[in-house]
C-alpha atoms as a PDB file:
ATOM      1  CA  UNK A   1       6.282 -26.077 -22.548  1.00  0.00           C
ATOM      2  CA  UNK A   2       6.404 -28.192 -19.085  1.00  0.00           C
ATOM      3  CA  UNK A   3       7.543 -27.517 -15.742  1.00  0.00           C
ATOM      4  CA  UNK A   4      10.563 -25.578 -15.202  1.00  0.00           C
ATOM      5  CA  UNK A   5      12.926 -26.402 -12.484  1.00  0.00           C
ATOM      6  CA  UNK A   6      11.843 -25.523  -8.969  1.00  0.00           C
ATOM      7  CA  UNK A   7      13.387 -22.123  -7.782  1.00  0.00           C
ATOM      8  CA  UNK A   8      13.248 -24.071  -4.419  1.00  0.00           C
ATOM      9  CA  UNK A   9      11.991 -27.614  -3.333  1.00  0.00           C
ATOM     10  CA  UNK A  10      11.712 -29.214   0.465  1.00  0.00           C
ATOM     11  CA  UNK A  11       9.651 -32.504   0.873  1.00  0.00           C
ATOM     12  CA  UNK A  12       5.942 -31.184  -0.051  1.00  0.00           C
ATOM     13  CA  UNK A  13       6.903 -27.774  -1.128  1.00  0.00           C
ATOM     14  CA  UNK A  14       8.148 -26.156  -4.215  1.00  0.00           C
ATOM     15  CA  UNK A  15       8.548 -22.903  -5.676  1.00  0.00           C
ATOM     16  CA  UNK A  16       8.315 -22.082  -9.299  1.00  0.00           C
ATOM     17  CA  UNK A  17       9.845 -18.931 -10.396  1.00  0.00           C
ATOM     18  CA  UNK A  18       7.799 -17.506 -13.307  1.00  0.00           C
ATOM     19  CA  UNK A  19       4.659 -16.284 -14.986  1.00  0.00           C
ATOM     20  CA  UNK A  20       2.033 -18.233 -13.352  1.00  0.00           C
ATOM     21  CA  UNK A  21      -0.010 -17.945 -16.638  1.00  0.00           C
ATOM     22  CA  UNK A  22       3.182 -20.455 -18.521  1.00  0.00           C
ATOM     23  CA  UNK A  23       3.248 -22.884 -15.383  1.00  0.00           C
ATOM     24  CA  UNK A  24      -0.512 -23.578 -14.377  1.00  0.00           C
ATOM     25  CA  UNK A  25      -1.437 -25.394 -17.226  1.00  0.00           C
ATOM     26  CA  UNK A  26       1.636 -28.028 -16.223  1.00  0.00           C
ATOM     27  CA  UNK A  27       0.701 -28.066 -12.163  1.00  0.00           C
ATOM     28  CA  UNK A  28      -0.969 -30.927 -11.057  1.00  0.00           C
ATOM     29  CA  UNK A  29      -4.272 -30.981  -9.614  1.00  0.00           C
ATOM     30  CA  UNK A  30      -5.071 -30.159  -5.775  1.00  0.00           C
ATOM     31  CA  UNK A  31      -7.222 -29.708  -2.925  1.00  0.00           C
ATOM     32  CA  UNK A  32      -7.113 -25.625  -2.464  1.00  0.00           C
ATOM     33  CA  UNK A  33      -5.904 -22.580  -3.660  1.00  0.00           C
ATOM     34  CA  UNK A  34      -5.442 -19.844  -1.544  1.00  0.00           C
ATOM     35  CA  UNK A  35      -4.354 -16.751  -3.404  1.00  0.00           C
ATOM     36  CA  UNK A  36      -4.146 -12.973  -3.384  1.00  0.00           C
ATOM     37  CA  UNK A  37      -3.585 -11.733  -6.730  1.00  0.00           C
ATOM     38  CA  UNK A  38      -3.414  -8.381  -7.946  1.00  0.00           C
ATOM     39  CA  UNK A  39      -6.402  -6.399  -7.827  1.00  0.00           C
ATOM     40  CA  UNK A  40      -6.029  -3.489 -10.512  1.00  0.00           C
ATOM     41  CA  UNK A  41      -6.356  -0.456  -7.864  1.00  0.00           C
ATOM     42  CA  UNK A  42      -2.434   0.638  -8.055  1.00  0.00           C
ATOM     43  CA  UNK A  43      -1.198   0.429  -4.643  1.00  0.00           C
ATOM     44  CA  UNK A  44       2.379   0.123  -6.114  1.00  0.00           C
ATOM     45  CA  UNK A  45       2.548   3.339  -7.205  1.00  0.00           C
ATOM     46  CA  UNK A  46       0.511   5.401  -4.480  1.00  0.00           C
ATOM     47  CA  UNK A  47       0.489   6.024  -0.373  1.00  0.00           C
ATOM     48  CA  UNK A  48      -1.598   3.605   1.583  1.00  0.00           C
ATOM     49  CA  UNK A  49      -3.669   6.798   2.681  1.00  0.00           C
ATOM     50  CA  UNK A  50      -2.847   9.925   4.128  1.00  0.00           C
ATOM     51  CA  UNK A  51       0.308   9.543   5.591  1.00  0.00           C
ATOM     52  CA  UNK A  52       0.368   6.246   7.008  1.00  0.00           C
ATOM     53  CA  UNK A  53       2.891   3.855   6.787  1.00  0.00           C
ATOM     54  CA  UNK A  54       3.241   0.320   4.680  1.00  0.00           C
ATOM     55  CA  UNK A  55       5.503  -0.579   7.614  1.00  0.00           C
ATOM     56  CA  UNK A  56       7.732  -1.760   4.927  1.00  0.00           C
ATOM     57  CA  UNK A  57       9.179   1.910   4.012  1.00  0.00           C
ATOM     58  CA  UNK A  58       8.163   5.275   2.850  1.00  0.00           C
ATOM     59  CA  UNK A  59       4.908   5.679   1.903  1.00  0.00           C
ATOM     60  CA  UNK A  60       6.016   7.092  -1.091  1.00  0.00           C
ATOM     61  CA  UNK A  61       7.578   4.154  -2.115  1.00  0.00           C
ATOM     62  CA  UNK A  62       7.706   2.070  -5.322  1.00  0.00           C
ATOM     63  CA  UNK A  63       7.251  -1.353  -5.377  1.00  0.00           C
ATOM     64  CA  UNK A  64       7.206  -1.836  -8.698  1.00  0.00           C
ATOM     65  CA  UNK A  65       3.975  -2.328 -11.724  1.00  0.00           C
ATOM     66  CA  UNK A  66       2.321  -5.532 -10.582  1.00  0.00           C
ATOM     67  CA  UNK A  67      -0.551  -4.251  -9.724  1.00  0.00           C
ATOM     68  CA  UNK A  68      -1.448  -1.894 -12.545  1.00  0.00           C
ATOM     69  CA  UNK A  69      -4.119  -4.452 -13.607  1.00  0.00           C
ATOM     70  CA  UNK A  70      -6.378  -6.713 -12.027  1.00  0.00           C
ATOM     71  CA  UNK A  71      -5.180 -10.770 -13.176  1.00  0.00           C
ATOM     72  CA  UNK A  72      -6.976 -11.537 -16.520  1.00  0.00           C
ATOM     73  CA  UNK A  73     -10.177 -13.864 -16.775  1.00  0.00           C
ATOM     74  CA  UNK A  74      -8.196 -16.268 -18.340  1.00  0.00           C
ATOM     75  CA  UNK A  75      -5.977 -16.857 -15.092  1.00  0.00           C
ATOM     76  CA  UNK A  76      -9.092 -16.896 -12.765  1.00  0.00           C
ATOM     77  CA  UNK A  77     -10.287 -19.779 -14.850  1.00  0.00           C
ATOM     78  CA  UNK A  78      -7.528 -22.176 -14.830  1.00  0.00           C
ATOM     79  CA  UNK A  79      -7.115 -21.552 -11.290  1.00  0.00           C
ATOM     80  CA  UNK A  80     -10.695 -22.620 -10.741  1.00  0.00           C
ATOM     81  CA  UNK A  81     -10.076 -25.265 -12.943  1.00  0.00           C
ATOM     82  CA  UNK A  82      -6.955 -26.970 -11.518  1.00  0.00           C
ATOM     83  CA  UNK A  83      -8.287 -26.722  -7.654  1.00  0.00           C
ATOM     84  CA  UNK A  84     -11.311 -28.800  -5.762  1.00  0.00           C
ATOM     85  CA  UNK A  85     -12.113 -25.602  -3.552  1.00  0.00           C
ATOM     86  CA  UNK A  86     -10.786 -22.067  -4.192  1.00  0.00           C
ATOM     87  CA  UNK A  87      -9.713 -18.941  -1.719  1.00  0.00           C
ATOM     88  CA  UNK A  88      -9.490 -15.870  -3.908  1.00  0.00           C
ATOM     89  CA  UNK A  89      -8.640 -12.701  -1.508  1.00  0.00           C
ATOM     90  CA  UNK A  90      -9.979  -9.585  -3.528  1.00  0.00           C
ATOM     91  CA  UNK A  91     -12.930 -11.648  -4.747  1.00  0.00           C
ATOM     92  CA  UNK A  92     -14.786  -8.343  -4.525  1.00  0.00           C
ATOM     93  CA  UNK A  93     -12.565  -7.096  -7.682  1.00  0.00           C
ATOM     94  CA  UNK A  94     -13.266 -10.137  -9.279  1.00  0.00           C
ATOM     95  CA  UNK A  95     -17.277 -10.738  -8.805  1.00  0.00           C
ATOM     96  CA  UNK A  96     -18.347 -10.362 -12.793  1.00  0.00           C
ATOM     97  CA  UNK A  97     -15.635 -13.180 -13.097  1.00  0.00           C
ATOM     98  CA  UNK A  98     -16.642 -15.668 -10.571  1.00  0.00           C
ATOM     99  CA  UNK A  99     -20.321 -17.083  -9.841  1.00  0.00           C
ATOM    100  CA  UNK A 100     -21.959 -16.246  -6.753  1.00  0.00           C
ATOM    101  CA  UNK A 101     -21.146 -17.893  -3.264  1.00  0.00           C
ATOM    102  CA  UNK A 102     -22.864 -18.180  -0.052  1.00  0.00           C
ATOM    103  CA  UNK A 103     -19.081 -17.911   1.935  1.00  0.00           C
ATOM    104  CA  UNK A 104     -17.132 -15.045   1.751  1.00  0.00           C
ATOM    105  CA  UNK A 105     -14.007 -14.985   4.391  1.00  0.00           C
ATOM    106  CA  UNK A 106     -13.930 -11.267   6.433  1.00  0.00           C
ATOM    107  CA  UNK A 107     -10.405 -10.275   7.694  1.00  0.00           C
ATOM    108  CA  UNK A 108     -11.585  -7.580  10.065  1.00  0.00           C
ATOM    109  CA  UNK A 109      -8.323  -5.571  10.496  1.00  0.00           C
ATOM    110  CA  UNK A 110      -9.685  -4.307  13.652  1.00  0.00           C
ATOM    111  CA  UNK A 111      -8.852  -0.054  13.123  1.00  0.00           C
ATOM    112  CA  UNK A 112     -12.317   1.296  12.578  1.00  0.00           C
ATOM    113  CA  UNK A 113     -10.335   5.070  12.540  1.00  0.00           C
ATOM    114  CA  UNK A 114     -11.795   7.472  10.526  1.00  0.00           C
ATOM    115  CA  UNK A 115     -10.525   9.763   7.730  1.00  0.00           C
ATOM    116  CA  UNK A 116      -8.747   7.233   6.039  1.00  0.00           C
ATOM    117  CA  UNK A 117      -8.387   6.062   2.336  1.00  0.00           C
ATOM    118  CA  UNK A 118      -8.261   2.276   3.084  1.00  0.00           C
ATOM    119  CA  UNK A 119     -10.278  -0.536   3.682  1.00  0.00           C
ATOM    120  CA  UNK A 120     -11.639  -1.846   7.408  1.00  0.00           C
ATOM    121  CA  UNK A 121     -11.783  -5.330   6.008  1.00  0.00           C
ATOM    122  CA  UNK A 122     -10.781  -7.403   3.534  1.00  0.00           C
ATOM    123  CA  UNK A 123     -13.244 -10.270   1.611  1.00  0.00           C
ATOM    124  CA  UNK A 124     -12.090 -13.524   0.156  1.00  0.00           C
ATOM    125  CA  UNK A 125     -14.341 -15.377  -2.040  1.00  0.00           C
ATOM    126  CA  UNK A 126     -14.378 -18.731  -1.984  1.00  0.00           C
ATOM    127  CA  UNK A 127     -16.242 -21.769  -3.647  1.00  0.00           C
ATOM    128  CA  UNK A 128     -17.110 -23.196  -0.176  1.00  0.00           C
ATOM    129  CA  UNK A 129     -20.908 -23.937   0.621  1.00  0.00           C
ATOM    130  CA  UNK A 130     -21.049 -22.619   3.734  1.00  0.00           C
ATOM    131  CA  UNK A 131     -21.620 -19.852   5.778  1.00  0.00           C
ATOM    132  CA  UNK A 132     -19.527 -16.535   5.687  1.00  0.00           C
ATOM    133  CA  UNK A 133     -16.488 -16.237   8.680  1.00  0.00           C
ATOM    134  CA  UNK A 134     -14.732 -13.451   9.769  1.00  0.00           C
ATOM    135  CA  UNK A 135     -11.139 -13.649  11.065  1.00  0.00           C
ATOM    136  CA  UNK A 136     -10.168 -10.982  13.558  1.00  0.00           C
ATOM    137  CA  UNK A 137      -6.370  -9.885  13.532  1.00  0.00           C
ATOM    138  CA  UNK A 138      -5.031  -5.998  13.857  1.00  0.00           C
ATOM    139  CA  UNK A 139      -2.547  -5.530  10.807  1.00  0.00           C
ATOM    140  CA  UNK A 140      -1.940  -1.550  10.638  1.00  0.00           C
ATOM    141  CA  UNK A 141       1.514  -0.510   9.804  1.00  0.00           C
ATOM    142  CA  UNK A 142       4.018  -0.942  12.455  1.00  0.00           C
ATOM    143  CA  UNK A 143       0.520  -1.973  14.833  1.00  0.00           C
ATOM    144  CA  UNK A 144       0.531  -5.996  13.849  1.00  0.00           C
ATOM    145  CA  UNK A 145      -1.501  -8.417  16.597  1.00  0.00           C
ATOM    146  CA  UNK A 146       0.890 -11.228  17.670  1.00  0.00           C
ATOM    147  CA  UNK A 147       3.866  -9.526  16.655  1.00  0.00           C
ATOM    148  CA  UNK A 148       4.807 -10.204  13.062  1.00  0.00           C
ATOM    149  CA  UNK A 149       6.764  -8.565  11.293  1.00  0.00           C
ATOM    150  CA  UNK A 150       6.679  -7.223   7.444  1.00  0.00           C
ATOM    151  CA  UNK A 151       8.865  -9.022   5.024  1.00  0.00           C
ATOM    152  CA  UNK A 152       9.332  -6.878   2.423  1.00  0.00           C
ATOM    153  CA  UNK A 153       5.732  -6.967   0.164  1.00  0.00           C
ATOM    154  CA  UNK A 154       3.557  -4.540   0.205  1.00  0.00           C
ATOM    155  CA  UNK A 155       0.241  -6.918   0.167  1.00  0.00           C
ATOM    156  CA  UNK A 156       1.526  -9.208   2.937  1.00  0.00           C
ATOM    157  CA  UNK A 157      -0.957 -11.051   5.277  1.00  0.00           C
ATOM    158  CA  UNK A 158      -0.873 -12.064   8.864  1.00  0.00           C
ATOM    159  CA  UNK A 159       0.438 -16.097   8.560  1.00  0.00           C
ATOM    160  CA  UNK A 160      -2.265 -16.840  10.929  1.00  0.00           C
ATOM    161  CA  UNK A 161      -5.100 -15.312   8.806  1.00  0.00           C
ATOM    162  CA  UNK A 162      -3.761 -17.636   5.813  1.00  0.00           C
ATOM    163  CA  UNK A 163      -3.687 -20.550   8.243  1.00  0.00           C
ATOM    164  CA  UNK A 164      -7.101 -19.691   9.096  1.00  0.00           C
ATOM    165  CA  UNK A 165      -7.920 -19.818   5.499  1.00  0.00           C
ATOM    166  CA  UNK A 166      -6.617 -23.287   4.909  1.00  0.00           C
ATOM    167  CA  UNK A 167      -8.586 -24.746   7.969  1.00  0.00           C
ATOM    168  CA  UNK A 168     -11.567 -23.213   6.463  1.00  0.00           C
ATOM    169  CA  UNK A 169     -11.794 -26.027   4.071  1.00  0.00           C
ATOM    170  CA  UNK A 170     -11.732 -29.762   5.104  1.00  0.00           C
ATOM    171  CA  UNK A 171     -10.106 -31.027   2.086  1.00  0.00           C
ATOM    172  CA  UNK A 172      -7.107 -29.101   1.815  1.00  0.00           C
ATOM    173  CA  UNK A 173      -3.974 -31.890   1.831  1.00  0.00           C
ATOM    174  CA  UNK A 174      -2.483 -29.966  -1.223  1.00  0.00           C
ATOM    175  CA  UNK A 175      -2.379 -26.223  -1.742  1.00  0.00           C
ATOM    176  CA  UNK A 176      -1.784 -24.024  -4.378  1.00  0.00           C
ATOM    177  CA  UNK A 177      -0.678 -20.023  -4.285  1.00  0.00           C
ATOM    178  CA  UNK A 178      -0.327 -19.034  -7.939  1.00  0.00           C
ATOM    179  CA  UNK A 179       0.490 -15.415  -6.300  1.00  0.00           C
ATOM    180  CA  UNK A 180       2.658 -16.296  -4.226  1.00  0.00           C
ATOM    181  CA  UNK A 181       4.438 -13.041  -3.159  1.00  0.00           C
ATOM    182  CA  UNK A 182       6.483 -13.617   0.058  1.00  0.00           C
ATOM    183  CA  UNK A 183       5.379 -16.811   0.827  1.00  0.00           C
ATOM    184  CA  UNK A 184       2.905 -16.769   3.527  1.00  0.00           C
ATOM    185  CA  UNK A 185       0.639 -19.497   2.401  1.00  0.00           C
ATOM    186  CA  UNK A 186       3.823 -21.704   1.783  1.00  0.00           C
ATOM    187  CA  UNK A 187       4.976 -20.915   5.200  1.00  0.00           C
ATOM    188  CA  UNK A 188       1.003 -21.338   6.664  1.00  0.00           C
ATOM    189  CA  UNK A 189       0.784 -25.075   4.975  1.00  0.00           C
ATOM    190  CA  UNK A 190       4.185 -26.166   5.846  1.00  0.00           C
ATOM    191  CA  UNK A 191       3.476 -25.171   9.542  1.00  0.00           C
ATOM    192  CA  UNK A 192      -0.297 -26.759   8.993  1.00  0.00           C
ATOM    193  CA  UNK A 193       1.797 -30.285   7.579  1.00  0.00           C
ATOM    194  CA  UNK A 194       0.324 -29.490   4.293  1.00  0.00           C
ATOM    195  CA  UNK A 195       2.319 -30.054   0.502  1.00  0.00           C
ATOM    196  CA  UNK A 196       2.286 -26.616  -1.156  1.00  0.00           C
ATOM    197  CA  UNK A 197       3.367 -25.149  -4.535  1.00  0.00           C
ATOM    198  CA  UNK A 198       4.103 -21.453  -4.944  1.00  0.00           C
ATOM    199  CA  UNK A 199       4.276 -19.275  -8.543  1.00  0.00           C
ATOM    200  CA  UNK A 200       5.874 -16.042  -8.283  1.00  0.00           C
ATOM    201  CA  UNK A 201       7.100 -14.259 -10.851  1.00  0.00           C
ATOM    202  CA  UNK A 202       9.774 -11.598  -8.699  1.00  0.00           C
ATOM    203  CA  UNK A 203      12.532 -13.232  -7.636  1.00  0.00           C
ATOM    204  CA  UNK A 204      13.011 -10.923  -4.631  1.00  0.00           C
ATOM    205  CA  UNK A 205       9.967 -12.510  -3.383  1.00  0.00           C
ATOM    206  CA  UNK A 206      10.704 -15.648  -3.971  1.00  0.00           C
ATOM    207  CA  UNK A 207      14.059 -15.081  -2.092  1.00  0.00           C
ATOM    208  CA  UNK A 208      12.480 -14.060   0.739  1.00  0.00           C
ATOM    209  CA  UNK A 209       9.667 -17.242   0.853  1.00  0.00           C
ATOM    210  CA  UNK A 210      12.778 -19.417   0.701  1.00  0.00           C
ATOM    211  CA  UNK A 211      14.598 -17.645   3.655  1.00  0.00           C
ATOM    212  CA  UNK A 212      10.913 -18.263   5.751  1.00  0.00           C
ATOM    213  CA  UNK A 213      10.795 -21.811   4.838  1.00  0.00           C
ATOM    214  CA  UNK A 214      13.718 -21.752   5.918  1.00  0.00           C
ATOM    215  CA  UNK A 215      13.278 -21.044   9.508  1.00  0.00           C
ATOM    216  CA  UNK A 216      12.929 -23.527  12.147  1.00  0.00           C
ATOM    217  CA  UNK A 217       9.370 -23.339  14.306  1.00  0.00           C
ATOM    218  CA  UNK A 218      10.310 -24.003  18.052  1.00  0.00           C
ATOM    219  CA  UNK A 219       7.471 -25.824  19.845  1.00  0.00           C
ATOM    220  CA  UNK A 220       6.622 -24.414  22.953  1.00  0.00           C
END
């Protein structure tokens, strides 16, 4: 097999529509990947704790069976493999598959409420030799710092936590989201004057990363 067509090309990014495990092998080398795949813990198929909201819909709403399963070894080694430096969000699901690093990226989601089923934080390993940073940014429900809104995936990031990510790491001229979901760290390296390639294998997703490439960035 080689490359399919793009889904979606602009000069230095493209989208590939399709099982990421078909199209890595045929993806050139680069700088960074900056990923969140799947972790295994079934968020597609249960409320986001006690009845709080996705700020996408219902809680009680199905996105679908993507995240039955954690992504298999296999995957987390040609990622490795095809990237200088890596930026795996859910490292902490994926420790007995990676080696041990002295950075690990903290999104502190700043809602230290308790009685709550989900997490303060969120870790990122990464294969940078460095200290560990923590990134800042309120992202509960409708309650988003800066005012962004949801896009339609359940997992979504803040775009400046992604662009955070991607400063993190001097070297990072060409990027790599083998997850690529919506399309924030498309959208984060475009704005950053970064090339980018995004795999995603829902369509509806990949629809919606087009439509925010798509929009024009007015300089203040």
């Amino acid at each position: 097999m080689s490359l399919p067509p793009p889904y979606y090309e602009e000069p230095g990014i493209t989208i590939y529509h399709g099982d990421c495990r078909e199209i890595l092998p045929h993806v050139p080398k680069v700088d960074l990947v900056v990923t969140d795949p799947p972790y295994g813990i079934g968020i597609s198929n249960k409320k986001l704790g006690e009845g709080r909201s996705t700020g996408v819909a219902s809680t009680s709403m199905i996105y679908g069976e993507w995240d039955r399963k954690r992504s298999e070894a296999s995957i987390i080694r040609m990622v490795r493999a095809i990237s200088h430096h890596q930026i795996i969000w859910g490292g902490n699901y994926y420790a007995d598959l990676l080696p041990p690093t002295q950075c690990w990226l903290v999104w502190d989601k700043r809602d230290g409420l308790p009685k709550k089923s989900y997490a303060d934080c969120e870790l990122a390993w990464t294969s940078f030799d460095k200290a560990s940073r923590l990134h800042a940014h309120r992202w509960d429900g409708f309650i988003r710092a800066g005012g962004e809104e949801r896009n339609g995936h359940p997992t979504q990031k803040p775009l400046n936590l992604i662009k955070w990510c991607i400063d993190q790491c001097v070297e990072s001229s060409s990027i790599l989201d083998p997850f690529m979901g919506s399309g924030t760290t498309l959208r984060a390296a475009k704005d950053l004057g970064r090339k980018c390639i995004g795999i995603e294998m829902e369509e509806k997703y990949c629809e919606i990363a087009v439509a925010r490439l798509r929009q024009e960035v007015l300089s203040l």
